[in-house]
C-alpha atoms as a PDB file:
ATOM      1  CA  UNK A   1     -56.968 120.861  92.582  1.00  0.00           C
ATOM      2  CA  UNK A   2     -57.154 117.469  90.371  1.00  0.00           C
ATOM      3  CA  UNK A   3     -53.271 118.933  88.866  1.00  0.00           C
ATOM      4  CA  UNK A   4     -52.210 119.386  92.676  1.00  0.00           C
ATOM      5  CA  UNK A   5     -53.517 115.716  93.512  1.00  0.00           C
ATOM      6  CA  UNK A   6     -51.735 114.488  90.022  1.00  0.00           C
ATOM      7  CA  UNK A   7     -48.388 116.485  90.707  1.00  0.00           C
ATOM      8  CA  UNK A   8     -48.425 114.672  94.536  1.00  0.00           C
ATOM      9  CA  UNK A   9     -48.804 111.446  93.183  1.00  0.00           C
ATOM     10  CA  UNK A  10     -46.215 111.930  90.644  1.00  0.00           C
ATOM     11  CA  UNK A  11     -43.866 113.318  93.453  1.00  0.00           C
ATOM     12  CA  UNK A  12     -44.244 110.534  95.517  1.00  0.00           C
ATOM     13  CA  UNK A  13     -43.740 108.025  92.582  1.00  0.00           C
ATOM     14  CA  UNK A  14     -40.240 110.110  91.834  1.00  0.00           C
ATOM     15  CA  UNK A  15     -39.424 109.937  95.405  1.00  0.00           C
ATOM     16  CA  UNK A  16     -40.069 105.611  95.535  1.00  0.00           C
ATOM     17  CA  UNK A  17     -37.918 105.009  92.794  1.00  0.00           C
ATOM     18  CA  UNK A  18     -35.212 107.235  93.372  1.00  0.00           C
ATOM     19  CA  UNK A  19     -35.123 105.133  97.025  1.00  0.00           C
ATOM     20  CA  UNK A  20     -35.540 102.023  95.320  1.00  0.00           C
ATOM     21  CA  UNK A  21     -32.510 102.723  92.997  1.00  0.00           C
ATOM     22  CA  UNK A  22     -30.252 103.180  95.740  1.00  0.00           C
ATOM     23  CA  UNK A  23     -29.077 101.428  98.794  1.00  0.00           C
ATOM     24  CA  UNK A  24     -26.378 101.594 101.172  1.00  0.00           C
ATOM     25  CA  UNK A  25     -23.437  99.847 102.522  1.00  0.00           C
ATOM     26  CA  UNK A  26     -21.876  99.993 105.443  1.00  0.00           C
ATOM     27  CA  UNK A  27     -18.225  99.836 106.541  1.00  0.00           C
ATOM     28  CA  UNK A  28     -18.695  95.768 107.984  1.00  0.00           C
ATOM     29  CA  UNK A  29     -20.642  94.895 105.339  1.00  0.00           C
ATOM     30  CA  UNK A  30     -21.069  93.196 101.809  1.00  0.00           C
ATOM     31  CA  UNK A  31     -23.508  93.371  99.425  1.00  0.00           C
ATOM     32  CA  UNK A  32     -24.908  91.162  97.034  1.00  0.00           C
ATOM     33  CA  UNK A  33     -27.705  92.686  94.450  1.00  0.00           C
ATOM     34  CA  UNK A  34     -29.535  90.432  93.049  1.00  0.00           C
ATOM     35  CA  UNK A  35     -31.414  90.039  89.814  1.00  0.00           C
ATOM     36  CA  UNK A  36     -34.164  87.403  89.057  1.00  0.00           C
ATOM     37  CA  UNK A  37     -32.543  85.394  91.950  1.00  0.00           C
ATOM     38  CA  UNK A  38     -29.412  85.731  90.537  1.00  0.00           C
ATOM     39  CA  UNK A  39     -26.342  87.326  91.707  1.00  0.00           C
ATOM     40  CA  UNK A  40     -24.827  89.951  89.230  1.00  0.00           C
ATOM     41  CA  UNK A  41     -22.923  92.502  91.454  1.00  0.00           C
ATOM     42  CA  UNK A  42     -21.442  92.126  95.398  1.00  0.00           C
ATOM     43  CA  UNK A  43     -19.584  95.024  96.802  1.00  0.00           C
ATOM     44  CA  UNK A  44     -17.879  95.518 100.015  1.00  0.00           C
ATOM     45  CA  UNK A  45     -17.098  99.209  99.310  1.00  0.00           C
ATOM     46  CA  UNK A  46     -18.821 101.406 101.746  1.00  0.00           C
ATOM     47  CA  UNK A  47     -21.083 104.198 100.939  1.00  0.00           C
ATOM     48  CA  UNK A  48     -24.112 104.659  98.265  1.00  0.00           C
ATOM     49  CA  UNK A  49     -24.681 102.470  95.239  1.00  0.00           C
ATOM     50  CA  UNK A  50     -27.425 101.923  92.994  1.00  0.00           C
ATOM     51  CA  UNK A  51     -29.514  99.460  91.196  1.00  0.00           C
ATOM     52  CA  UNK A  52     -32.348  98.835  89.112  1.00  0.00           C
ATOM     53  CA  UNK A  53     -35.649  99.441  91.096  1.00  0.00           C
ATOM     54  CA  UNK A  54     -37.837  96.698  91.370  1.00  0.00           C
ATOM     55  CA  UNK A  55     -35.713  94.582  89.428  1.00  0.00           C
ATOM     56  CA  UNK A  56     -32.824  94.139  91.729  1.00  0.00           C
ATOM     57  CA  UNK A  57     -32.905  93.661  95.247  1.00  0.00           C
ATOM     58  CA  UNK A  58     -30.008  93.204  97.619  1.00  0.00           C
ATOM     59  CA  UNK A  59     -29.253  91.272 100.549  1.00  0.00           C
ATOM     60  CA  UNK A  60     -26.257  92.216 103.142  1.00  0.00           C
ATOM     61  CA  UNK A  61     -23.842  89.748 104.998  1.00  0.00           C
ATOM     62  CA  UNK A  62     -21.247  90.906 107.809  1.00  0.00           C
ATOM     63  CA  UNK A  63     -17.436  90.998 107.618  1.00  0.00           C
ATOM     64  CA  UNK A  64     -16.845  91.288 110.947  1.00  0.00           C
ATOM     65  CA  UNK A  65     -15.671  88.243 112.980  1.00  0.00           C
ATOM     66  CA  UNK A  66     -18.159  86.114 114.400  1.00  0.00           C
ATOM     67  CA  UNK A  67     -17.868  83.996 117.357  1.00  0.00           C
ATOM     68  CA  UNK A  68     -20.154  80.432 117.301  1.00  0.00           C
ATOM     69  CA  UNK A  69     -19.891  78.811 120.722  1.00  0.00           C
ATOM     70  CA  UNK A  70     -20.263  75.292 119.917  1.00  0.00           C
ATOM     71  CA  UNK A  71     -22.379  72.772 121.954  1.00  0.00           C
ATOM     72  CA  UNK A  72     -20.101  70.558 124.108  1.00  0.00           C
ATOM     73  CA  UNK A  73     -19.894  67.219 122.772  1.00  0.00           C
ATOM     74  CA  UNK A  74     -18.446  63.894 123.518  1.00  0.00           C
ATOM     75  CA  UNK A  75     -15.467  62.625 122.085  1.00  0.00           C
ATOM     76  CA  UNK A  76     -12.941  59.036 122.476  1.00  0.00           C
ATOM     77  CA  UNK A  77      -9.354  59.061 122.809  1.00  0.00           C
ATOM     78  CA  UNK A  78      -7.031  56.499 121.398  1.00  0.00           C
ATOM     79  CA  UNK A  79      -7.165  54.728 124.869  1.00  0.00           C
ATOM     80  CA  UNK A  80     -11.234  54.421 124.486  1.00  0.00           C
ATOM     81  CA  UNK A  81     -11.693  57.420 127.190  1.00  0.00           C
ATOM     82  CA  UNK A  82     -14.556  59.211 127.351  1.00  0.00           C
ATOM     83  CA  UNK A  83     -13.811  63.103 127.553  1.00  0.00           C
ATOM     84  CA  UNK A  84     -16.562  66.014 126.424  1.00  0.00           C
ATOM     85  CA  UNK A  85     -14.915  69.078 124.848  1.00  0.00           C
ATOM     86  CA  UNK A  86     -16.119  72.618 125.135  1.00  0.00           C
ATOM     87  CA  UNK A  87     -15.359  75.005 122.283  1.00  0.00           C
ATOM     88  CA  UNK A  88     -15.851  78.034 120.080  1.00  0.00           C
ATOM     89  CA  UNK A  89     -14.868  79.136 116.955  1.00  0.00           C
ATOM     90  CA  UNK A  90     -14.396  82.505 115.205  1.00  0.00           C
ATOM     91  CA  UNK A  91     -15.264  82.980 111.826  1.00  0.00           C
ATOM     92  CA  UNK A  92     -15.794  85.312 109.114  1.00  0.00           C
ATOM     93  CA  UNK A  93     -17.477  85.255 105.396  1.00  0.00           C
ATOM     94  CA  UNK A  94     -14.759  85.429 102.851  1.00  0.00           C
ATOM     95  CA  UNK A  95     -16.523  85.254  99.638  1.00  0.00           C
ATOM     96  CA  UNK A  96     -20.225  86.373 100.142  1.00  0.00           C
ATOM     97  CA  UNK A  97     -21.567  84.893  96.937  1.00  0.00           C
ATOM     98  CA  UNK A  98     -20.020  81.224  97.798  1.00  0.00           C
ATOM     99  CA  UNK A  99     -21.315  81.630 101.520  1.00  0.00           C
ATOM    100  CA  UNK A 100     -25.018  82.363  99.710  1.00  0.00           C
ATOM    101  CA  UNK A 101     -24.729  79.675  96.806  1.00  0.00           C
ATOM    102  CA  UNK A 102     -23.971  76.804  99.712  1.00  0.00           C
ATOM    103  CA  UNK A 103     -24.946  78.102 103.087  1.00  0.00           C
ATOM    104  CA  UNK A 104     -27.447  80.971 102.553  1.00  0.00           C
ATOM    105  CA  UNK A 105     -27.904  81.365 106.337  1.00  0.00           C
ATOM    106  CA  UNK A 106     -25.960  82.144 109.296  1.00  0.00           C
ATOM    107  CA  UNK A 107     -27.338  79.569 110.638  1.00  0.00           C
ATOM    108  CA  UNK A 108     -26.735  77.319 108.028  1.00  0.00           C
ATOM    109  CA  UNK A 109     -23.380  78.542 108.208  1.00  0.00           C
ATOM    110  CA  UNK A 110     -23.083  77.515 112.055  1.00  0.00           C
ATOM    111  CA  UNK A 111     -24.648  74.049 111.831  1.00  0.00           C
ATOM    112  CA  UNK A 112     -21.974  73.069 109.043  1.00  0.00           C
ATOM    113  CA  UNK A 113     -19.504  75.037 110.665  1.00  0.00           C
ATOM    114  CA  UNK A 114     -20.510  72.765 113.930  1.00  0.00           C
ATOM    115  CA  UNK A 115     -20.415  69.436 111.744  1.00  0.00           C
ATOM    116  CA  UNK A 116     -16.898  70.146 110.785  1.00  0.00           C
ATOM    117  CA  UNK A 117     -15.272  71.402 114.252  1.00  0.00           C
ATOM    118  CA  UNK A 118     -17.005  68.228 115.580  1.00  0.00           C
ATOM    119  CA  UNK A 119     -15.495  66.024 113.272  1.00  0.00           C
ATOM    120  CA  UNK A 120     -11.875  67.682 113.211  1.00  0.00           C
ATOM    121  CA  UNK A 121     -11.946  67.294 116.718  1.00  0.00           C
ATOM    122  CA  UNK A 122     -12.805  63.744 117.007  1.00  0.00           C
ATOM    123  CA  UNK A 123     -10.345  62.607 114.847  1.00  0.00           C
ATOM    124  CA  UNK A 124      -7.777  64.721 116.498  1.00  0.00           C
ATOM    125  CA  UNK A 125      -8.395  63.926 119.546  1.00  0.00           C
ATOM    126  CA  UNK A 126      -9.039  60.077 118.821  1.00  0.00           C
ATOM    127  CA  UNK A 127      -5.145  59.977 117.944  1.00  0.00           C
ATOM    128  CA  UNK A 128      -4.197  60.747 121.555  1.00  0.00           C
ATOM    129  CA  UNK A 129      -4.379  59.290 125.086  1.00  0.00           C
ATOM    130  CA  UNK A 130      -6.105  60.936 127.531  1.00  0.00           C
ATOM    131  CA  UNK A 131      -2.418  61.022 129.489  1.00  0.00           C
ATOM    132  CA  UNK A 132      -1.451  63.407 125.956  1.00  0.00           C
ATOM    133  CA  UNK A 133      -4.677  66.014 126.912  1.00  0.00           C
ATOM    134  CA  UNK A 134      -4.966  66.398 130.733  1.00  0.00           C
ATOM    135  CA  UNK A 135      -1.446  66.711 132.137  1.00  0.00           C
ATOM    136  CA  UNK A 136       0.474  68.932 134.572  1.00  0.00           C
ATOM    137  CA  UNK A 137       2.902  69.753 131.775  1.00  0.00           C
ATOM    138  CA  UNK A 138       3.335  73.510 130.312  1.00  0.00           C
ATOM    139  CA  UNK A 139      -0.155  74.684 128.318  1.00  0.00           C
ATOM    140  CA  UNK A 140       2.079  75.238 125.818  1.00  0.00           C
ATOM    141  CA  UNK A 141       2.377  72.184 124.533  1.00  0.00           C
ATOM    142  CA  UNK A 142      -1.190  71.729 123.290  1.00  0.00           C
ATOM    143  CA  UNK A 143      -1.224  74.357 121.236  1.00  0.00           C
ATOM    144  CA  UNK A 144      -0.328  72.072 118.826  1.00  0.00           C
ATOM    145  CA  UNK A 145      -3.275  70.225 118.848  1.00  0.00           C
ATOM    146  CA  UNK A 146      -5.513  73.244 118.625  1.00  0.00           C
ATOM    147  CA  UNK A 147      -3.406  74.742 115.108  1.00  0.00           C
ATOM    148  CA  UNK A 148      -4.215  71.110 113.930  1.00  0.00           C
ATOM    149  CA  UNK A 149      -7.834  71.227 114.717  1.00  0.00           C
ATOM    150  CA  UNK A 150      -8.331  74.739 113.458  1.00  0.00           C
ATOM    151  CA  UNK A 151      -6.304  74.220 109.860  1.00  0.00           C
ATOM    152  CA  UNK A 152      -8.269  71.253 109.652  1.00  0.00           C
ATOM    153  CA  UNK A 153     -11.371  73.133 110.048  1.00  0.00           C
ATOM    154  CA  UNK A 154     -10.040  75.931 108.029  1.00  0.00           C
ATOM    155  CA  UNK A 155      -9.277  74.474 104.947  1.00  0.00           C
ATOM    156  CA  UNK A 156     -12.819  72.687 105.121  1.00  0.00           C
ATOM    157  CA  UNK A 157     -14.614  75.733 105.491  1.00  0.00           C
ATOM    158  CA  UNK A 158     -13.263  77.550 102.482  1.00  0.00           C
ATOM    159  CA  UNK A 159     -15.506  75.808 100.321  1.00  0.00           C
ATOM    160  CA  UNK A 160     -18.375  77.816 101.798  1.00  0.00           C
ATOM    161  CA  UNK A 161     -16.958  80.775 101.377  1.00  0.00           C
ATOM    162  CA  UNK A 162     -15.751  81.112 105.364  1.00  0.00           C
ATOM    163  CA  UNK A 163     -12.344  82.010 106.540  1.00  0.00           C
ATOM    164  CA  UNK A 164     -11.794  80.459 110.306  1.00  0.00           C
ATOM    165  CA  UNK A 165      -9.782  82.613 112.417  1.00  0.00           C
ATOM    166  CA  UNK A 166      -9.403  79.891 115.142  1.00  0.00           C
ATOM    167  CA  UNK A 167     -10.711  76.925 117.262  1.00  0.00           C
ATOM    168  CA  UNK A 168     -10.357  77.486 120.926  1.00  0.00           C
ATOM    169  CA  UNK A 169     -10.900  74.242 123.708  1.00  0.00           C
ATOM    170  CA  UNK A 170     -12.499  76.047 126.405  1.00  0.00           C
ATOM    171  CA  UNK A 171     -12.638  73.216 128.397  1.00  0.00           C
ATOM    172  CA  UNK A 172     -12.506  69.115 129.068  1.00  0.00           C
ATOM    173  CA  UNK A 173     -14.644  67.418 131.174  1.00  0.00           C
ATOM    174  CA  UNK A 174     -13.804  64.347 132.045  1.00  0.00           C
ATOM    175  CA  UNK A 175     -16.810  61.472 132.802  1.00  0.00           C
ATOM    176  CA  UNK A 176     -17.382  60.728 136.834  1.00  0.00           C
ATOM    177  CA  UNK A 177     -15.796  57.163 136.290  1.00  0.00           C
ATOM    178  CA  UNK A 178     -12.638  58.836 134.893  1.00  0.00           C
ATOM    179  CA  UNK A 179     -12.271  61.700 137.137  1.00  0.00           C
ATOM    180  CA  UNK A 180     -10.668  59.824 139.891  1.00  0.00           C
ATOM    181  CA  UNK A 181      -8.290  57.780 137.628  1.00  0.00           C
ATOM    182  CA  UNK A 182      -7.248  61.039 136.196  1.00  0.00           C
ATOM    183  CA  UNK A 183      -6.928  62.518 139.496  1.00  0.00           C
ATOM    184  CA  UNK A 184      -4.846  59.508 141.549  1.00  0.00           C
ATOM    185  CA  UNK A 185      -2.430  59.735 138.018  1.00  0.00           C
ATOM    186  CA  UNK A 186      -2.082  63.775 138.404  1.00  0.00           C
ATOM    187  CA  UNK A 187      -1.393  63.517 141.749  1.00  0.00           C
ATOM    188  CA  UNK A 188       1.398  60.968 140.827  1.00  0.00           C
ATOM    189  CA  UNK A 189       3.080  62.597 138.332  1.00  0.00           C
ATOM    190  CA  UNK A 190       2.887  65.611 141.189  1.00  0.00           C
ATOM    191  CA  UNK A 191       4.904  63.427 143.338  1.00  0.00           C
ATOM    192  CA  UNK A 192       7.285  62.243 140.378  1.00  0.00           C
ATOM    193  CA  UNK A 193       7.984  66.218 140.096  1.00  0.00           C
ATOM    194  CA  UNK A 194       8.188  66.963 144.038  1.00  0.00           C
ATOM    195  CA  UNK A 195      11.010  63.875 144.375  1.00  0.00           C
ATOM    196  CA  UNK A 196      12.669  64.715 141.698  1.00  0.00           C
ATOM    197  CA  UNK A 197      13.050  68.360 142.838  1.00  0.00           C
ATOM    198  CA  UNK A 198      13.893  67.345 146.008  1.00  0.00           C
ATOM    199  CA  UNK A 199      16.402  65.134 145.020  1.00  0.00           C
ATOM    200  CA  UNK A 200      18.202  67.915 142.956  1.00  0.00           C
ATOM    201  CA  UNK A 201      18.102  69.979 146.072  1.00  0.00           C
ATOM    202  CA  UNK A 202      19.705  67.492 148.031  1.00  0.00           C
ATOM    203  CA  UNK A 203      22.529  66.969 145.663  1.00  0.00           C
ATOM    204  CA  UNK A 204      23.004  70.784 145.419  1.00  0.00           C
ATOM    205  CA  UNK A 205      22.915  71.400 149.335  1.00  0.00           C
ATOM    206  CA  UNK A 206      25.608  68.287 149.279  1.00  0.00           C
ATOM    207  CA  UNK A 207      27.648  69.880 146.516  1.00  0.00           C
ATOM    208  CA  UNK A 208      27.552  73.107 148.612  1.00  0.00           C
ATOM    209  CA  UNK A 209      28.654  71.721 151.915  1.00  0.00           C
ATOM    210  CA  UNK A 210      31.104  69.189 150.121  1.00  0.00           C
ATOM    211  CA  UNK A 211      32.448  72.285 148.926  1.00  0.00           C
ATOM    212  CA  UNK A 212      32.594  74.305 152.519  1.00  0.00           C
ATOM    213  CA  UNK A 213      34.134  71.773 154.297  1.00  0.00           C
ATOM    214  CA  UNK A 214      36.903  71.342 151.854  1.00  0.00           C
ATOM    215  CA  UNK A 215      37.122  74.959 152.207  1.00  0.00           C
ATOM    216  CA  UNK A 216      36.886  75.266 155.720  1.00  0.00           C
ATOM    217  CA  UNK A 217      40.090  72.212 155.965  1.00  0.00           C
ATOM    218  CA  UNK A 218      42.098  74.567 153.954  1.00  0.00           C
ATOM    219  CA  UNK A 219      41.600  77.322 156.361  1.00  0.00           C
ATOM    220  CA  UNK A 220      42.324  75.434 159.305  1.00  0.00           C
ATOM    221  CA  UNK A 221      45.579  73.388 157.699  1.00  0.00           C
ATOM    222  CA  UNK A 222      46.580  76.967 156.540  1.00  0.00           C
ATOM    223  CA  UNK A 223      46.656  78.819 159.954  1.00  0.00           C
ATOM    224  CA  UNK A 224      47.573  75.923 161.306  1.00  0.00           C
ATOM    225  CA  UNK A 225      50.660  75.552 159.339  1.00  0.00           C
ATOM    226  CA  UNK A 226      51.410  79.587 160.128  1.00  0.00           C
ATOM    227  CA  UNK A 227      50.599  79.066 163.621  1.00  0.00           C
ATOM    228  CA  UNK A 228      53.334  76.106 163.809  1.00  0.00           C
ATOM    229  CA  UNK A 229      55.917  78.601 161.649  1.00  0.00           C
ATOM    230  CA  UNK A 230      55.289  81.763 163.804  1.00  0.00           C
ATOM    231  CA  UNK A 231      55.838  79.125 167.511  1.00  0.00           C
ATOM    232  CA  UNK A 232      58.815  77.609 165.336  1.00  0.00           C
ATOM    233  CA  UNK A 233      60.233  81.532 165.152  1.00  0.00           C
ATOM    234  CA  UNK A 234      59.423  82.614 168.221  1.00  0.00           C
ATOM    235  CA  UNK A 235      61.503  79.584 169.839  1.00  0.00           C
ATOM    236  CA  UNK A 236      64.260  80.339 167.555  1.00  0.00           C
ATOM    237  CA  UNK A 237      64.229  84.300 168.467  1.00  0.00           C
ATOM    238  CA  UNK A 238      63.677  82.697 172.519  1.00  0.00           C
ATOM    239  CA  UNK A 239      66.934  80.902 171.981  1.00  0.00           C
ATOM    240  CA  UNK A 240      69.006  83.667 170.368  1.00  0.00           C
ATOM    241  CA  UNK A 241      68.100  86.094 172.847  1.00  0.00           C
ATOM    242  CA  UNK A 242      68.907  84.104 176.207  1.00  0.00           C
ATOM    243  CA  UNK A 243      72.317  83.143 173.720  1.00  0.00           C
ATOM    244  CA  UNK A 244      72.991  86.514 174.179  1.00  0.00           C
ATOM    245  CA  UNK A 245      72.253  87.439 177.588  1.00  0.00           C
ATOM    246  CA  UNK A 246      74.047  84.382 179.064  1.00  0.00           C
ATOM    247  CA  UNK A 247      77.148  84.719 176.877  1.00  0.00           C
ATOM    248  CA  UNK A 248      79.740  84.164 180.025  1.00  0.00           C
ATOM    249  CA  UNK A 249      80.145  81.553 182.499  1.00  0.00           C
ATOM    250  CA  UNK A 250      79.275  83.511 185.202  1.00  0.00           C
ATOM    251  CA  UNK A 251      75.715  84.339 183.414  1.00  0.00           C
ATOM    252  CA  UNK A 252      75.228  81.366 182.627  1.00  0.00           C
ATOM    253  CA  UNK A 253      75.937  79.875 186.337  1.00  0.00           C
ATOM    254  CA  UNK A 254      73.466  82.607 187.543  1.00  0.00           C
ATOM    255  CA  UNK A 255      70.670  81.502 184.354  1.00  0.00           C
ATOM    256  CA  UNK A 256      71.182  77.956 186.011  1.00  0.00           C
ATOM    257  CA  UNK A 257      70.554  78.878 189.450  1.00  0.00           C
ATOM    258  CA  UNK A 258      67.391  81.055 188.346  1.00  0.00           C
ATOM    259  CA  UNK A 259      66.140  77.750 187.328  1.00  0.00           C
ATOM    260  CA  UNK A 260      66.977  75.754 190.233  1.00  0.00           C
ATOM    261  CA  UNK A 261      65.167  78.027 192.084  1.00  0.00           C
ATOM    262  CA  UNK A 262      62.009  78.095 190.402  1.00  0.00           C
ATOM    263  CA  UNK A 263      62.083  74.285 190.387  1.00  0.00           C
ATOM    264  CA  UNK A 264      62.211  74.262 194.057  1.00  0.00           C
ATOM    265  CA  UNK A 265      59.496  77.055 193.886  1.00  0.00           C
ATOM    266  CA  UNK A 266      56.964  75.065 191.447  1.00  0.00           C
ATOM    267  CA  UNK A 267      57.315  71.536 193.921  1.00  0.00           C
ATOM    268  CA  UNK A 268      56.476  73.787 196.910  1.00  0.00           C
ATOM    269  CA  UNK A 269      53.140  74.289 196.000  1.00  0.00           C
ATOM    270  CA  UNK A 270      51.076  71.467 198.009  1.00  0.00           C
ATOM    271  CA  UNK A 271      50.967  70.988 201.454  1.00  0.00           C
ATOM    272  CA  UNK A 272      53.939  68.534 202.068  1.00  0.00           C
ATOM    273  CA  UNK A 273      57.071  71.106 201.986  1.00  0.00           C
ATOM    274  CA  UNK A 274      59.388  67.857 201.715  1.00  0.00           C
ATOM    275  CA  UNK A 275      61.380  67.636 198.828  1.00  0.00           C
ATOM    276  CA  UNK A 276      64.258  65.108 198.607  1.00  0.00           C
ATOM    277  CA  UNK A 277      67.461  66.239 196.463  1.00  0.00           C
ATOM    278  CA  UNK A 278      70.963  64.628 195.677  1.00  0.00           C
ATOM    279  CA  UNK A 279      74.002  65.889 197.664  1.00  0.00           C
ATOM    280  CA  UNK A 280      75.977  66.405 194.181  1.00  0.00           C
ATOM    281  CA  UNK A 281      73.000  68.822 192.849  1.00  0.00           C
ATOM    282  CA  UNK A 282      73.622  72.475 192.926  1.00  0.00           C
ATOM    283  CA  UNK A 283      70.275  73.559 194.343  1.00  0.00           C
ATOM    284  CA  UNK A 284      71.127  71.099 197.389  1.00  0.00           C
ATOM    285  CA  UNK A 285      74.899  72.258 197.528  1.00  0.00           C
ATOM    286  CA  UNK A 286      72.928  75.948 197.548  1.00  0.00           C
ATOM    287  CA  UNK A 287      70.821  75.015 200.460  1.00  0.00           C
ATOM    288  CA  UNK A 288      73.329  73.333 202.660  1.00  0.00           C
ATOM    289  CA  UNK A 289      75.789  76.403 201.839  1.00  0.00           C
ATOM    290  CA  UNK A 290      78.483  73.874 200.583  1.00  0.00           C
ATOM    291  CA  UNK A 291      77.896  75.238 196.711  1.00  0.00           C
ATOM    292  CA  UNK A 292      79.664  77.676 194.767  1.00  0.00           C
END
């Protein structure tokens, strides 16, 4: 019974160090063994490793981005307005056993990582009017002044063994004495755009009607010029054809008297039936049966 007691113990012994020579890492991880509180091996290579029990010991950081949302804090443009800025960063550890030689923590790692963003931002930020931040042109354009902030930030950071991925601006709050300054000059610049727009507009709609008109003269000095050529024919092709139905005296006589009669006709029309004619005219020679 004593062996069977002796043989459990023993097992159990064999089965502590076998676990305390090994240890495992995981896909988002590093590893850093250590040795008398000294590195002496860090792996990022997944799977099981081993190490000398109760000699080494280990300690795992992540590899996966993190995201730190920063607390807002105040900051002064170049025209001494106040403005608080709202951000986050994302972050990853680069070299693990930098990151443990200076930070040690994660949360080490956020307060310096706060410290810096802080200061990159205030001196960004510092460089530019408040008019340069909070404007109605295209978001675009800032984007600038985040890649500043965030290379700034970066290339600080790598001396802890950090990589930052980026510095986003979630928001900017503006003080209660500055909002309506900020406001009254949005709302102007609104205007600016509206005028400006409508201005164009107006020129345009100008431009186009400019444009009809001149068409719409062409038209009507066009037909009006075939309408004058077509009358100017149709008189010509009037003349030629009574030129050839009165082609004798006698037709003619007879065209003449045609007209003298609907003379007479057309001044009959009104109530007085008068009509006063010289003796020598043919329609009175007609009348008084003394013509041809």
């Amino acid at each position: 019974m004593k062996k069977g007691i002796l043989f459990g113990a023993i097992a159990i012994l064999l089965i502590i160090l076998v676990c305390s020579c090994m240890y495992t890492v995981g896909e988002d991880q590093y590893v850093c063994t250590f040795r008398f509180s000294e590195i002496v091996n860090t792996t990022s290579t997944s799977g099981l490793h081993f190490k000398i029990p109760f000699i080494d010991s280990v300690k795992y950081f992540s590899k996966a981005t993190q995201l730190y949302d920063i607390p807002p804090s105040a900051v002064l443009t170049s025209d001494k307005q106040n403005m608080t800025v709202d951000c986050y960063i994302l972050w990853n550890i680069q070299d693990p056993q930098q990151f443990y030689r200076a930070l040690g923590t994660t949360a080490v790692a956020e307060d310096r990582l706060d410290a810096i963003t802080y200061t990159a931002l205030k001196i960004a930020l510092g460089n530019l009017k408040q008019s340069d931040i909070i404007n109605m042109n295209d978001g675009g354009e800032r984007n600038d002044i985040y890649e500043s902030i965030t290379s700034t930030v970066s290339q600080q950071a790598k001396a802890y063994g950090i990589e930052v991925e980026d510095v986003k601006i979630k928001r900017f709050d503006l003080p209660d004495s500055n909002q309506n300054a900020v406001y009254t000059r949005m709302i102007s610049e609104r205007n600016q755009m509206a005028e400006k727009y409508t201005a164009n507009g107006n020129f345009e709609a100008s431009k186009i009607r400019n444009d009809v008109d001149k068409q719409v003269n062409i038209m009507i000095s066009n037909a009006e010029a075939e309408a004058a050529k077509l009358e100017a024919e149709g008189e010509a092709e009037y003349m030629r054809l009574l030129a050839e139905a009165y082609n004798t005296p006698e037709k003619q006589d007879f065209y003449e008297f045609i007209l003298a009669l609907d003379a007479l006709k057309a001044s009959l029309t009104g109530e007085d039936k008068t009509i006063i004619l010289d003796q020598n005219s043919a329609l009175a020679q007609i009348l008084m049966g003394t013509g041809k």
